[in-house]
C-alpha atoms as a PDB file:
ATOM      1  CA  UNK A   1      91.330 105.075  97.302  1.00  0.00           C
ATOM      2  CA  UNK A   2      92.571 101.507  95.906  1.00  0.00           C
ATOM      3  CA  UNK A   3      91.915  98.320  97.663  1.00  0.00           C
ATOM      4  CA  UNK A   4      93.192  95.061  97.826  1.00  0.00           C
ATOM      5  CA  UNK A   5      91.789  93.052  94.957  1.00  0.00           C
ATOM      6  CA  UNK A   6      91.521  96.089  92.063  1.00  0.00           C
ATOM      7  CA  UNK A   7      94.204  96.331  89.252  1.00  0.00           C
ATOM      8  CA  UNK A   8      97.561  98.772  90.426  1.00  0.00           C
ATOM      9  CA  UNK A   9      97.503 101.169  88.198  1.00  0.00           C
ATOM     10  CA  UNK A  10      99.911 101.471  84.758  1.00  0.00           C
ATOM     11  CA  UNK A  11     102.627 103.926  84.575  1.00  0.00           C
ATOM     12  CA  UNK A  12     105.810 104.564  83.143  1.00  0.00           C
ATOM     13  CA  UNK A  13     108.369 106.799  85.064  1.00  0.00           C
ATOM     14  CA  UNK A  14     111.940 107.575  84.529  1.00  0.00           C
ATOM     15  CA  UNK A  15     114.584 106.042  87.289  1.00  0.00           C
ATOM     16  CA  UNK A  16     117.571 107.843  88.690  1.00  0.00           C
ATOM     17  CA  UNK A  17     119.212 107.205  85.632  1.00  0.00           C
ATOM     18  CA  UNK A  18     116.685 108.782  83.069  1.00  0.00           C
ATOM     19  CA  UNK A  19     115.621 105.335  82.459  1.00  0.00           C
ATOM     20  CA  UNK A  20     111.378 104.870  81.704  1.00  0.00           C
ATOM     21  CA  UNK A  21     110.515 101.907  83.774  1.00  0.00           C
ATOM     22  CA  UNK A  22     107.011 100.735  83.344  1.00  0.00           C
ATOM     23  CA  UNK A  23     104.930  99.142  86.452  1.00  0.00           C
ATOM     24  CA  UNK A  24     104.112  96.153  83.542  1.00  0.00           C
ATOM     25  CA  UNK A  25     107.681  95.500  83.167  1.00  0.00           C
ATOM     26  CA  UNK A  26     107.481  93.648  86.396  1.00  0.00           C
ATOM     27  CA  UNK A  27     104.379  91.319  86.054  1.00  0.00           C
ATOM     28  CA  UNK A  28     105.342  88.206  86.872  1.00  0.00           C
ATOM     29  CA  UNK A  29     107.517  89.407  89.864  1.00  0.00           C
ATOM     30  CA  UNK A  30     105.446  90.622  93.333  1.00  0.00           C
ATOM     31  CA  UNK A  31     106.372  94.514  93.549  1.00  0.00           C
ATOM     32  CA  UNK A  32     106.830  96.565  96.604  1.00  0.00           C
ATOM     33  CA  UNK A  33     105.419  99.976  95.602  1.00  0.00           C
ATOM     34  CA  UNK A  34     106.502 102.652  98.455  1.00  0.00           C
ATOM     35  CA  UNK A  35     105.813 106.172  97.816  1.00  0.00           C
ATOM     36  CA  UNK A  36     107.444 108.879  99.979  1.00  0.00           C
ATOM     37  CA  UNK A  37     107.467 112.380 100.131  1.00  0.00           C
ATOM     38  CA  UNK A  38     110.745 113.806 100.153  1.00  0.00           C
ATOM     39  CA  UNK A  39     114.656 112.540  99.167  1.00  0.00           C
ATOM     40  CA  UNK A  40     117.279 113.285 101.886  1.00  0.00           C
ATOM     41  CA  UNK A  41     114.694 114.474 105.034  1.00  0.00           C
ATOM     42  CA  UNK A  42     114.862 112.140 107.907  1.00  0.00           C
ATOM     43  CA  UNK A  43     111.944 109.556 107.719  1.00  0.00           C
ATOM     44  CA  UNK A  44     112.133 109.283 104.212  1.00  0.00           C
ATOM     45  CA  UNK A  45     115.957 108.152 104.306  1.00  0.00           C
ATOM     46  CA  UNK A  46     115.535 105.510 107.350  1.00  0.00           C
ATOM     47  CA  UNK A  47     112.460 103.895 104.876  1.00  0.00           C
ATOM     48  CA  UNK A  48     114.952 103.842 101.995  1.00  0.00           C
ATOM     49  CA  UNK A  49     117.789 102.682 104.287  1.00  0.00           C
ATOM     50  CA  UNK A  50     115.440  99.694 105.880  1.00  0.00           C
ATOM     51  CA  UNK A  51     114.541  98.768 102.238  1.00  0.00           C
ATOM     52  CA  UNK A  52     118.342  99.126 101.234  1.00  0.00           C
ATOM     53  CA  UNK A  53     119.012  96.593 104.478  1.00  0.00           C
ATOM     54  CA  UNK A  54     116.804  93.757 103.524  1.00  0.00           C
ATOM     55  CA  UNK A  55     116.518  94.089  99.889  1.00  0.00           C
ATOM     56  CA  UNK A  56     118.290  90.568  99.794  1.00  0.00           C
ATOM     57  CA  UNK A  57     115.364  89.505 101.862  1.00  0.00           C
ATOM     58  CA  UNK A  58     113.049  90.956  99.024  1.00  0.00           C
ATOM     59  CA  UNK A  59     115.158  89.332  95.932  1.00  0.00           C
ATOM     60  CA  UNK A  60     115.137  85.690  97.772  1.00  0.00           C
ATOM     61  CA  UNK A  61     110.696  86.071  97.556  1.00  0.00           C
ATOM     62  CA  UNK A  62     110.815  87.668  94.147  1.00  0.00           C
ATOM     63  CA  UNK A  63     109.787  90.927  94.962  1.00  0.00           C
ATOM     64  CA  UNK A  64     111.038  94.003  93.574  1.00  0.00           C
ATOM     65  CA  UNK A  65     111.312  97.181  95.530  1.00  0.00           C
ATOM     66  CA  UNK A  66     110.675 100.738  94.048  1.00  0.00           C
ATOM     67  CA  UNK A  67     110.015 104.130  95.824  1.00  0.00           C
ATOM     68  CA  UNK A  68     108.263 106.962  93.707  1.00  0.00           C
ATOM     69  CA  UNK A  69     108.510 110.764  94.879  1.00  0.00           C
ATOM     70  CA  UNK A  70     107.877 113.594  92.976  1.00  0.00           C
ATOM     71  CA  UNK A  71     111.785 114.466  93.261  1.00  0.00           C
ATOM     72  CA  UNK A  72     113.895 115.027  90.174  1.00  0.00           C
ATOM     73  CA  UNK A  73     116.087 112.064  88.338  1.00  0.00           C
ATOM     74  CA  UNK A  74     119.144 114.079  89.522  1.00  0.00           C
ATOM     75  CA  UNK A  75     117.615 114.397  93.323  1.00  0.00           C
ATOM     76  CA  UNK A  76     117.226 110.396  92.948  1.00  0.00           C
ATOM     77  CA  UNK A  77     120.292 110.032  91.709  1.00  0.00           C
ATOM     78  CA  UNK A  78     122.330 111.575  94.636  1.00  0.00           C
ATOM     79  CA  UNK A  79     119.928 109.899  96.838  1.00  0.00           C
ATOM     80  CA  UNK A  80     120.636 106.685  96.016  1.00  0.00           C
ATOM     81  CA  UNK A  81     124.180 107.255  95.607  1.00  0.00           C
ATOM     82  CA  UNK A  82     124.618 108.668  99.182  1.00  0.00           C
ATOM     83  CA  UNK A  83     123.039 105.849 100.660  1.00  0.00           C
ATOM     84  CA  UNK A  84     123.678 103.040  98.581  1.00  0.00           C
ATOM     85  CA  UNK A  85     120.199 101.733  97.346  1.00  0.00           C
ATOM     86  CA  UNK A  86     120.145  99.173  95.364  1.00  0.00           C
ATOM     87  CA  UNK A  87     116.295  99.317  94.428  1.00  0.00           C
ATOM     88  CA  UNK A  88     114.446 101.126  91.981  1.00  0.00           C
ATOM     89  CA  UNK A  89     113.522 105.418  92.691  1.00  0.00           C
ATOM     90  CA  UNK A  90     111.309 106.610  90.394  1.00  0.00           C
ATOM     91  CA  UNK A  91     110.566 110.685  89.363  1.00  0.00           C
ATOM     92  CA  UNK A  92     107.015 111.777  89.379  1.00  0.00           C
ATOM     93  CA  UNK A  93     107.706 115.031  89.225  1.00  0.00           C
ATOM     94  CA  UNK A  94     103.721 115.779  87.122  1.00  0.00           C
ATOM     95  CA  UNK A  95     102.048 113.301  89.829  1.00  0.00           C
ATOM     96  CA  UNK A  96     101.108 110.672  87.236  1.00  0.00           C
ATOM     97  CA  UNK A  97     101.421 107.564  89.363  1.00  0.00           C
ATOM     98  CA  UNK A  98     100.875 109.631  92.837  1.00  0.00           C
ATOM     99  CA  UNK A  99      97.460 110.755  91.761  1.00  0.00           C
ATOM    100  CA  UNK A 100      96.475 107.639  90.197  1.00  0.00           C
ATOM    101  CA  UNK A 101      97.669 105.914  93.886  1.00  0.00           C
ATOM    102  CA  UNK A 102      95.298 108.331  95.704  1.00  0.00           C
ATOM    103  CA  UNK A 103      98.567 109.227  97.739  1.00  0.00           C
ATOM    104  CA  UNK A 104      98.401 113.353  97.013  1.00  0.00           C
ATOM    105  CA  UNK A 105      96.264 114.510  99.962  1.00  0.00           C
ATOM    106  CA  UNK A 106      95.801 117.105 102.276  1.00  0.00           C
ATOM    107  CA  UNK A 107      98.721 117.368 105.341  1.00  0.00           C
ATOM    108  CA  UNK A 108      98.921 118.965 108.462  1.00  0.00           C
ATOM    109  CA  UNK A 109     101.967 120.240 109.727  1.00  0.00           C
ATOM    110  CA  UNK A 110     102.401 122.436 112.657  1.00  0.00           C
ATOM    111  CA  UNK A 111      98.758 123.795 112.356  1.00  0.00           C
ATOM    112  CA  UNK A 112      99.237 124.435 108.137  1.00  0.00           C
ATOM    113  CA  UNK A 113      97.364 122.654 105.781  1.00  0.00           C
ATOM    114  CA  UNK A 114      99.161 121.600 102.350  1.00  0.00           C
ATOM    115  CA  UNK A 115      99.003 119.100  99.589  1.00  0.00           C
ATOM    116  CA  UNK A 116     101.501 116.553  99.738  1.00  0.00           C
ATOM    117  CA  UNK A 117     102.418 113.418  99.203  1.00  0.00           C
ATOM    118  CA  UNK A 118     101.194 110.660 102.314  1.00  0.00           C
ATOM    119  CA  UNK A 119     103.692 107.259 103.161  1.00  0.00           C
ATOM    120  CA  UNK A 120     101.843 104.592 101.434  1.00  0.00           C
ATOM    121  CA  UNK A 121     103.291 101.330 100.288  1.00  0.00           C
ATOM    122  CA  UNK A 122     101.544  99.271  98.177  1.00  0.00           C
ATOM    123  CA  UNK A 123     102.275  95.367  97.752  1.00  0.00           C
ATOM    124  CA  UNK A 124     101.517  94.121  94.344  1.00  0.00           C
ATOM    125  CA  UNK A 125     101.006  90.422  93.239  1.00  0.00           C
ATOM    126  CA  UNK A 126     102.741  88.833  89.930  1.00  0.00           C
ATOM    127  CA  UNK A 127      99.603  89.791  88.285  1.00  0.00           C
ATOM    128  CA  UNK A 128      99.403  93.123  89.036  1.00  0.00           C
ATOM    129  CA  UNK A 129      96.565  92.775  91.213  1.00  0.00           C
ATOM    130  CA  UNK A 130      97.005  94.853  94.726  1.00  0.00           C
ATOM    131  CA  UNK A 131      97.344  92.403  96.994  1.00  0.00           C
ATOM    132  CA  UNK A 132      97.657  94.769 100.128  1.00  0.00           C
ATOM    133  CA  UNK A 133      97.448  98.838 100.770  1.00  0.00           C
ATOM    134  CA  UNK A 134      99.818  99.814 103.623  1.00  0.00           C
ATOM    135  CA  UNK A 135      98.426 103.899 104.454  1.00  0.00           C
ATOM    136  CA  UNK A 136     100.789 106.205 106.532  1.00  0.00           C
ATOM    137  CA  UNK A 137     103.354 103.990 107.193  1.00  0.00           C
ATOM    138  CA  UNK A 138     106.209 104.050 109.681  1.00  0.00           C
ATOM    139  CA  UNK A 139     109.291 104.785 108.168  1.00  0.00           C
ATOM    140  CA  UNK A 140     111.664 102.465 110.332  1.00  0.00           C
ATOM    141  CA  UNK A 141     109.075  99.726 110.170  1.00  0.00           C
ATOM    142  CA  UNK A 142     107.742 100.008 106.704  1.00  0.00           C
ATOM    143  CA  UNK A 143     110.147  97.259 105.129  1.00  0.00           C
ATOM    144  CA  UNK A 144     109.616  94.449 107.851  1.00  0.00           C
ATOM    145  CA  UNK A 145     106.293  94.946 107.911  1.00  0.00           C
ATOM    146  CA  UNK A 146     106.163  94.315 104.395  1.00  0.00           C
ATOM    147  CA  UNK A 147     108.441  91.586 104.606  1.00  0.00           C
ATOM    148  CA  UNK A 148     106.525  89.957 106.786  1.00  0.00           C
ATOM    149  CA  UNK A 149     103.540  90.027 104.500  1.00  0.00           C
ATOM    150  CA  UNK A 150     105.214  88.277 101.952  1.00  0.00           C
END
């Protein structure tokens, strides 16, 4: 699992627009890495909407907000369209950046066991140096907590 302190790891991902957007493209800004499991189920759209609330919030410390599932561009796109986020969704759709993030782990749901992806955000200095790694987050509190942090 990373730490605080190691390098985030590179990738390059396409947005909701079919756009590759690299992690590097942001050094020199902090970045809020969030990774979620699903577009349009019910935890994973109150994160996105409490991002969507206080991204000014974000913008006024320099921080960047992006959320990486392994939905599709097009699932992203709708996504963001039907709630109005203004941040950054990334498509990981071959588990590049989810695997390198140690987020693809075991779940249990309703005694079943199955791979998936776990709520982790991951706050990431101007460097690119982890700065702090938020595990199993709550979805309504996910984007205060991390603007409190910063």
């Amino acid at each position: 699992m990373l730490e605080a302190g190691m390098q985030a790891p590179a990738f390059t991902l396409a947005d909701k627009d079919g756009r590759m957007v690299s992690l590097s493209d942001f050094l020199g800004k902090k970045v809020v890495l969030y990774f979620y499991p699903k577009d349009n189920t019910p935890g994973c759209t109150r994160q996105a909407c409490a991002f969507a609330a206080a991204y000014g919030e974000f913008e006024k410390k320099n921080a960047v907000v992006i959320g990486i599932s392994k939905d599709s561009v097009t699932s992203h796109e709708k996504f963001a369209e039907k709630y109005n986020l203004p941040f950054i969704l990334l498509s990981d759709p071959d588990l590049q950046a989810i695997r390198a993030y140690g987020v693809w782990q075991e779940k249990k749901l309703y005694g079943k066991t199955s791979m998936g992806v776990v709520r982790t955000t991951f706050l990431i200095d101007e460097k690119g140096i982890i700065v702090k790694v938020m595990p199993k987050v709550k979805p309504d509190t996910n984007a205060a907590d991390v603007l409190a942090l910063l």
